[in-house]
Each structure stands twice: as C-alpha cells, then as structure tokens.
Protein backbone atom coordinates (compact mmCIF):
# COMPACT_ATOMS: atom_id res chain seq x y z
CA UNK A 1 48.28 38.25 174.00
CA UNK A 2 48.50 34.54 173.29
CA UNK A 3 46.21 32.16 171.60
CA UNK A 4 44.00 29.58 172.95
CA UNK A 5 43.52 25.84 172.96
CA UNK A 6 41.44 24.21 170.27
CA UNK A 7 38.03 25.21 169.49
CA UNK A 8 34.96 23.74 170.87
CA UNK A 9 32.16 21.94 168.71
CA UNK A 10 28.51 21.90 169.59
CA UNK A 11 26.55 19.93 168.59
CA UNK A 12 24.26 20.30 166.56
CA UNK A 13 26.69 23.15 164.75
CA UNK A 14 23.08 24.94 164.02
CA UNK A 15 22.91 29.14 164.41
CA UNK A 16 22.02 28.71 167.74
CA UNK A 17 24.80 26.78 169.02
CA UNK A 18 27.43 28.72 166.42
CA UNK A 19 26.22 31.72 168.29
CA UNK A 20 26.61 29.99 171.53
CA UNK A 21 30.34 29.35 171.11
CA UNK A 22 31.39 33.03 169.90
CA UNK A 23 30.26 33.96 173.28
CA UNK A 24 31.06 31.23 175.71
CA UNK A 25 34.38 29.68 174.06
CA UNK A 26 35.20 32.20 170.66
CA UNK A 27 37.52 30.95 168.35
CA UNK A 28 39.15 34.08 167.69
CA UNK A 29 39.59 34.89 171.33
CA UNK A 30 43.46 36.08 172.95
CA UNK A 31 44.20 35.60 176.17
CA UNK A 32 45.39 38.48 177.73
CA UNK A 33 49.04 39.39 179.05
CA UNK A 34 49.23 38.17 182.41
CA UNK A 35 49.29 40.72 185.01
CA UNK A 36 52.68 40.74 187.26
CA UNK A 37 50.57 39.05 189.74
CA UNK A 38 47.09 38.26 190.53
CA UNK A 39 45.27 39.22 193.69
CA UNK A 40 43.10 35.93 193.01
CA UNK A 41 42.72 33.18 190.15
CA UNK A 42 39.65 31.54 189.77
CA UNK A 43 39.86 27.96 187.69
CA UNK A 44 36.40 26.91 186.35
CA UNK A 45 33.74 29.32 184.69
CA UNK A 46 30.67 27.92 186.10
CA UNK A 47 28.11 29.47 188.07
CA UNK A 48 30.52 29.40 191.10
CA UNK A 49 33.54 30.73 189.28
CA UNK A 50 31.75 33.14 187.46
CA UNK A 51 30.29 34.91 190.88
CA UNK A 52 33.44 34.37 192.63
CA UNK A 53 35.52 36.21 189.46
CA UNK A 54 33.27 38.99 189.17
CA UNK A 55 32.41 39.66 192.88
CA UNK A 56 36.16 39.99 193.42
CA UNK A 57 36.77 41.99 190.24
CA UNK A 58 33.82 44.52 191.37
CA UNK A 59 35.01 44.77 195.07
CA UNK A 60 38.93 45.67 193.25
CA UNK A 61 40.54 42.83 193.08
CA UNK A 62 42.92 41.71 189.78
CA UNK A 63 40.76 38.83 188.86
CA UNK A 64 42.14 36.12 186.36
CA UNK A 65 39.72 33.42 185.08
CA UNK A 66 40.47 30.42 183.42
CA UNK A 67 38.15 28.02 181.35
CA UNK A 68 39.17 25.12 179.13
CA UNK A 69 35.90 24.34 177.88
CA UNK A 70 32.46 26.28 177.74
CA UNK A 71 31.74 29.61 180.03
CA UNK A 72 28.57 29.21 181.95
CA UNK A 73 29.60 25.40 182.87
CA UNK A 74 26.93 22.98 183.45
CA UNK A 75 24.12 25.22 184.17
CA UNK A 76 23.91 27.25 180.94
CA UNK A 77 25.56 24.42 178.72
CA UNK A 78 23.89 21.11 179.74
CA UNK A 79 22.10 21.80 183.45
CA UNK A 80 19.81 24.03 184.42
CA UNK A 81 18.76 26.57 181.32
CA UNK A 82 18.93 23.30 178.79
CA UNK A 83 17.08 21.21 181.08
CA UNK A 84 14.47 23.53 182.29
CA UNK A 85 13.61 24.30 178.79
CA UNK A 86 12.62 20.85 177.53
CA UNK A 87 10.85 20.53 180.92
CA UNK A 88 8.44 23.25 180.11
CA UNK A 89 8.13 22.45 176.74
CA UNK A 90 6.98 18.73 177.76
CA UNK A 91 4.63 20.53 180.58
CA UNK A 92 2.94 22.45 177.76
CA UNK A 93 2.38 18.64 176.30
CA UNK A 94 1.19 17.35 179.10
CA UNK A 95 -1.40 20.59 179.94
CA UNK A 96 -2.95 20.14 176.38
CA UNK A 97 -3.94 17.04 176.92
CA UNK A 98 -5.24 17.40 180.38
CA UNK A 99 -6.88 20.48 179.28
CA UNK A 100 -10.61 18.56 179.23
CA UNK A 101 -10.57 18.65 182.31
CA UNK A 102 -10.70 21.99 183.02
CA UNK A 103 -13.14 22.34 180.12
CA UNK A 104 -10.96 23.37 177.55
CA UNK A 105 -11.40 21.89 174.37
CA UNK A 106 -8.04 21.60 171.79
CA UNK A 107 -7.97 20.88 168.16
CA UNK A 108 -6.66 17.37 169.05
CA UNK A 109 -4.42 15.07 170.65
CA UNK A 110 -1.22 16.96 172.03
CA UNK A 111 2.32 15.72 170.11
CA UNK A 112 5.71 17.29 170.53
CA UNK A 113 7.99 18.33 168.19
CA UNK A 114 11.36 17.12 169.17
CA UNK A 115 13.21 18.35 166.90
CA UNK A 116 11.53 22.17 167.52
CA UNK A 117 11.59 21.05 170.98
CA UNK A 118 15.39 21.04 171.34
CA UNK A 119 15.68 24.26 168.89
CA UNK A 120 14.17 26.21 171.23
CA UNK A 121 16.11 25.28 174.15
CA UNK A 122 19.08 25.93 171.92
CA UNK A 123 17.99 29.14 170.82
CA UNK A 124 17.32 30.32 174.24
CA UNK A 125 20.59 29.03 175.84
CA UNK A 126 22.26 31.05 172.70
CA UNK A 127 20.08 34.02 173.81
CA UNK A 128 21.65 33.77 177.73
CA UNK A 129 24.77 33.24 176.85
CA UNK A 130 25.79 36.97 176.63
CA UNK A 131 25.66 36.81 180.26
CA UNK A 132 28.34 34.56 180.92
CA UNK A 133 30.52 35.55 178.03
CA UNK A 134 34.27 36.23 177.80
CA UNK A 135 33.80 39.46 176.51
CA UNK A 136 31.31 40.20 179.49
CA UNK A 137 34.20 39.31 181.88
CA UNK A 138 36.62 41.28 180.07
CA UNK A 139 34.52 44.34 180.38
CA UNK A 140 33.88 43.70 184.30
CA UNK A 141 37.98 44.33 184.83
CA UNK A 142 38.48 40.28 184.69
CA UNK A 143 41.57 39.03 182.59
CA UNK A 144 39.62 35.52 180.67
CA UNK A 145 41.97 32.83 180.05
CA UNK A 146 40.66 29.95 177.49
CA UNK A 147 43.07 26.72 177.91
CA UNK A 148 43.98 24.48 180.48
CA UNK A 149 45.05 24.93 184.02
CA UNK A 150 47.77 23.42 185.81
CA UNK A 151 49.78 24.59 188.91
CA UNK A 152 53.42 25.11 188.34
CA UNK A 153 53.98 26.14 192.13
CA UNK A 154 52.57 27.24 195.54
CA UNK A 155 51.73 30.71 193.46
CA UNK A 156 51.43 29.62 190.41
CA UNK A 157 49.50 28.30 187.14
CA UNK A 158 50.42 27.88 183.43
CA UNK A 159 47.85 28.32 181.12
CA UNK A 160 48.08 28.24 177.24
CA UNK A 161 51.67 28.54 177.49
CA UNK A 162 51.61 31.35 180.07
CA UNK A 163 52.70 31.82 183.94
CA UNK A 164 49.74 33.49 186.34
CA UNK A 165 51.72 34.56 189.33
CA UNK A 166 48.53 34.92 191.91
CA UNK A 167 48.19 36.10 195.81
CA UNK A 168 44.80 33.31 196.28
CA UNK A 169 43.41 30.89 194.06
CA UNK A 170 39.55 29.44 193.58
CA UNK A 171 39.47 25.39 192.29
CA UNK A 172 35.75 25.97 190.72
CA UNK A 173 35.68 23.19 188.02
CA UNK A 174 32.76 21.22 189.36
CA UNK A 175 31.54 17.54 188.84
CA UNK A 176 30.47 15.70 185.69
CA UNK A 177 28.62 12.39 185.54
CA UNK A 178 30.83 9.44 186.32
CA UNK A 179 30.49 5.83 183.98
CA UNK A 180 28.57 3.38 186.32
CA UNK A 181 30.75 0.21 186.63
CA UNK A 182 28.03 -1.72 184.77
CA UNK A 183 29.24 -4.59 182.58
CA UNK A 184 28.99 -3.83 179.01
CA UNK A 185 27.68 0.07 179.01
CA UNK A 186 30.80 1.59 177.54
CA UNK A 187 30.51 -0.93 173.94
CA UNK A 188 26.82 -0.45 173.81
CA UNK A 189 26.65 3.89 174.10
CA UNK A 190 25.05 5.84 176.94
CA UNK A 191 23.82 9.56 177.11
CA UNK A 192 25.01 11.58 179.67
CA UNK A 193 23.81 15.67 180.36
CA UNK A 194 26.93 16.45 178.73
CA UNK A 195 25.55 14.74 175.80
CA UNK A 196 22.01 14.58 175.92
CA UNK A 197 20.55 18.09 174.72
CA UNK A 198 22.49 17.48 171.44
CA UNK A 199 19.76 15.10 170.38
CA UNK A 200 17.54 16.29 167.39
CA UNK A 201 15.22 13.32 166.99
CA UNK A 202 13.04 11.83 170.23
CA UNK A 203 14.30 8.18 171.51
CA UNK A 204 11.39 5.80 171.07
CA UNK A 205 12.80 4.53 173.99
CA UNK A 206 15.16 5.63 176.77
CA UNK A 207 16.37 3.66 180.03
CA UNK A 208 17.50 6.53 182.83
CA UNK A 209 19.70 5.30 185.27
CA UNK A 210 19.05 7.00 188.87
CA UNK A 211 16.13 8.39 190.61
CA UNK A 212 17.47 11.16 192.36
CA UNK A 213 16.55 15.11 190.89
CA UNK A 214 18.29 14.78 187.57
CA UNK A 215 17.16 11.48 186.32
CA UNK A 216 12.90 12.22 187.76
CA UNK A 217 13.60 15.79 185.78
CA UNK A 218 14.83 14.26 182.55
CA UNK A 219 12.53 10.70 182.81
CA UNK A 220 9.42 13.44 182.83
CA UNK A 221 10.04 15.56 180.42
CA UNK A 222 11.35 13.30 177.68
CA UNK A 223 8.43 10.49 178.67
CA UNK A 224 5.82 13.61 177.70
CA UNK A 225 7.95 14.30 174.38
CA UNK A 226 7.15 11.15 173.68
CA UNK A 227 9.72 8.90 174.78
CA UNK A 228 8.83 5.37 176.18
CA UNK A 229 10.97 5.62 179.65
CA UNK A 230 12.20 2.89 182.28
CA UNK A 231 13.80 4.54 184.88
CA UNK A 232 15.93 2.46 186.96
CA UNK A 233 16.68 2.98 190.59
CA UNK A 234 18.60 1.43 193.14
CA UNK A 235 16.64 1.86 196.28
CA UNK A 236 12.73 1.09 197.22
CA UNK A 237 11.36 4.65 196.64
CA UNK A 238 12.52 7.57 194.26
CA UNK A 239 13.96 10.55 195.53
CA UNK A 240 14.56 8.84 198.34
CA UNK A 241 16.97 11.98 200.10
CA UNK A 242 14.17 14.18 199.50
CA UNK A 243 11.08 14.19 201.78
CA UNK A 244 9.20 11.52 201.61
CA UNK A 245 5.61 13.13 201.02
CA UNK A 246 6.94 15.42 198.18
CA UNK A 247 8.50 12.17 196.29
CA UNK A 248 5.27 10.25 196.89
CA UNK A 249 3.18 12.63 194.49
CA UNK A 250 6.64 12.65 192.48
CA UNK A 251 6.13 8.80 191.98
CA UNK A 252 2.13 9.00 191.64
CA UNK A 253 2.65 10.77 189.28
CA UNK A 254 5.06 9.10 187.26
CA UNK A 255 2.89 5.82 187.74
CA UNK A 256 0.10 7.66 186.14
CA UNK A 257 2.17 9.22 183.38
CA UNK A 258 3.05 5.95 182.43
CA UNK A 259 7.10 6.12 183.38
CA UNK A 260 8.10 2.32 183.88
CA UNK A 261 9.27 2.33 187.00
CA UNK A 262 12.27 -0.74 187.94
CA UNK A 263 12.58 -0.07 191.82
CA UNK A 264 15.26 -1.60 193.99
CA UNK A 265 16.91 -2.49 190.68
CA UNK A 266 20.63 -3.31 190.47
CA UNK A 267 22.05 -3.53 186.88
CA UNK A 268 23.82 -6.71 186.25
CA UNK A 269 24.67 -5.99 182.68
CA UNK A 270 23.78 -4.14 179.12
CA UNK A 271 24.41 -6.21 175.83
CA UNK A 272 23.96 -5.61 172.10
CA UNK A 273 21.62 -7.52 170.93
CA UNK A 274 21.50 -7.05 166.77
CA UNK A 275 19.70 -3.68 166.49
CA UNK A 276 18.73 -3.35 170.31
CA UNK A 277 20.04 -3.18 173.69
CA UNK A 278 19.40 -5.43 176.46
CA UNK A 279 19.51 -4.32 180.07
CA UNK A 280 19.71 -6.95 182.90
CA UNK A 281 18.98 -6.10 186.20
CA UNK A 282 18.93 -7.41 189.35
CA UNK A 283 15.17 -6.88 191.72
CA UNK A 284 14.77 -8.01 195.41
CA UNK A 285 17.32 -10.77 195.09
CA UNK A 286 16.14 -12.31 191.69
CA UNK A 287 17.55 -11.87 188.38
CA UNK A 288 15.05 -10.54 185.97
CA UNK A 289 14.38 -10.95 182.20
CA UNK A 290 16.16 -8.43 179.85
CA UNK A 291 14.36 -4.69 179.29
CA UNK A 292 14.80 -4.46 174.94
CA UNK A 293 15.84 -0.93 174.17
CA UNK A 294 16.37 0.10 170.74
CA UNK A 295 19.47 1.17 169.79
C-alpha cells in the first residue's frame, strides 16, 4: 500500500463538499499493491472510466483505475448533477412567477436564494457521490489508484511511485474548457464549470461566452437566479448544431426572459476598467461600444 498525491480542496470547504471529498478523492486513502499484472487499466474516473472499470471488473477482469483528481469527473463534480440542480432550482423561480397564469396565486414576487441555491446542489452532489466512490470500486473487485498517470512503456504506467504492468489500457480523462485566445481575459478573471458551482453569492452580472448546450443551460438558469446575463455568440443563431426549430423556442425564449443576447459577436478584447470589466466585441463587421460588467 502506498500513499497518494496531495489532497483535493473544494470549494466552498462546507459539510457538503468535506463529505464530497472522503468519497470521491479521501485523504486517508492507500493505493493498493499492484497486482503482477493487469488484465486492463483504465486512466480517468469519469462516467466513461467508471463503466468501463466496473463492467470489466464484473465480467472478471483485474481492473486497475487511476484518478488524479475527483471520482465521478465532470458529470458529478462540475457537469451534469451540479448543473442540473441549479437549473431546476431557477425553473422553480421562473414557475412562481408565471404561476398567474395558470391561476395560481403566490404570496409574492418569486426571488432566489443563491446562496441556498448552490447548498443544495452541493448537498445533493455530496449525497451521489457514494456511487462513484473509491471505496465503491474497491468493493466491485477494482484496485483504485489516486495520483497521476504516466506510461513508462508499451505495458506500462507509474502511478504514485508505483509500476502497473497491464495486458490493455483505457485513456478516459476527458476534456475541460480551453482559455479563448481573447486579449486581456486571463488579467481580468473568468469562470469556467470547473469553477463556477463554487460560487456562494449571485453575480449581478455575468457575460457567457458560447451559445452552444452548456452556455444556453448556464445563461438560463443563473439569468432566473437573478443574474443580469449577456450571452455572447459567434454565429447568427444559438444552438446553431442543434435543429433549428428546437433552438428557435430556445432563443424566444431567452428574448422573453430577458437574456441579452450579442449574436454574430466576435470578442476583440476584455479590460479592467477600475471596479468593472469591459468587453469589446466585434458585430457584423463593426466594432461596438464596451458591455460594463462588474467585477
């Protein structure tokens, strides 16, 4: 048995996200012996590598799996369960205020709370994460490795210090959002979904760069948890790789939700400007005046 690499902070270090860790990344947790040799090694414990692993460990196989940052990846960390949350939490919002017309009458005007918002997408992530826990794994026959991967030869990876010997190997580790190569964003600060489900307090204002799935989900649900959004896309209609009919009520309704909408926008530039941030952009050829975001 051999220790791991560092451990891993969420953030905000509340009891959900405390509880969180101890099963997707625990501090105290030993990686095993290695076997003599693995029928299959499976880098990345996302939702791919986490099927792969244990439909190979239940059909016999000597499974190793190796992680260097949270279990469950992207969809239980900062994808789907996080993101789905907040989205139902902003359609409850947006359902008590359109209640009238259905002739239901509320106390009055819907709000969010942000803050209880995000706690309860915490607390429920927390309350998945048993699911795609090391221990889990380790009970399903598959050896859980916690460190970094790195091949040391045609059949073979060092993790943590240690030498997996190993028949087939999975690469699972997935995508994360890449920097655009816009002038200025890296000084000024950016959210990314790596990043944004650690907030505790609602933006008064938020810019989302990108109209595809991800950017219509979060623009949405953080403009009806009271967020002021601009969402910025390059290209004359949102969604625009989806079907065309589906993201026309997609964009109705964003127009009528009151989402500021930049279309066939190209940002030119973000700047500091004392306590805000100024976005330039670039629409149908001409350059147009700043968007003023707080900071």
């Amino acid at each position: 048995m051999s220790a791991h690499t560092q451990p891993i902070l969420v953030r905000p270090a509340d009891a959900h996200n405390v509880r969180l860790v101890l099963n997707v990344h625990p501090l105290d947790w030993q990686n095993p012996t290695p076997a003599p040799c693995y029928n299959l090694v499976v880098i990345g414990a996302g939702t791919a590598g986490l099927v792969t692993a244990a439909g190979a460990a239940g059909l016999g196989a000597k499974v190793a799996l190796v992680e260097k940052s949270l279990l469950g990846g992207d969809c239980l960390n900062v994808g789907c369960v996080p993101s789905k949350a907040i989205i139902r939490s902003g359609r409850a919002v947006f359902d008590a205020k359109e209640a009238g017309h259905f002739g239901v009458r509320v106390g009055g005007p819907a709000q969010a709370d942000f803050a209880a918002v995000m706690e309860r997408m915490r607390k429920l992530r927390a309350d998945l994460s048993p699911n795609d826990s090391a221990q889990r794994f380790a009970k399903l026959g598959v050896d859980v490795f916690l460190g970094d991967a790195r091949f040391a030869g045609p059949d073979t990876v060092e993790v943590a210090g240690q030498t997996l010997r190993f028949k087939r190997a999975v690469i699972a580790t997935g995508a994360r959002a890449t920097e655009p190569p816009i002038p200025g964003l890296t000084e000024v600060g950016y959210l990314t979904n790596e990043t944004v489900f650690s907030l505790t307090q609602c933006p008064p204002r938020l810019a989302v760069i990108g109209g595809g799935p991800i950017g219509c989900e979060l623009a949405q649900a953080f403009q009806r948890l009271g967020s002021q959004v601009s969402l910025f896309h390059k290209n004359a209609h949102l969604l625009d790789r989806e079907d065309m009919e589906a993201a026309a009520i997609v964009q109705s309704a964003f127009i009528r939700e009151e989402v500021t909408l930049h279309l066939n926008a190209k940002i030119i530039r973000v700047e500091r400007n004392g306590g805000a941030k100024n976005i330039w952009y670039e629409s149908r050829g001409k350059e147009v005046v700043s968007l003023s975001m707080k900071s």
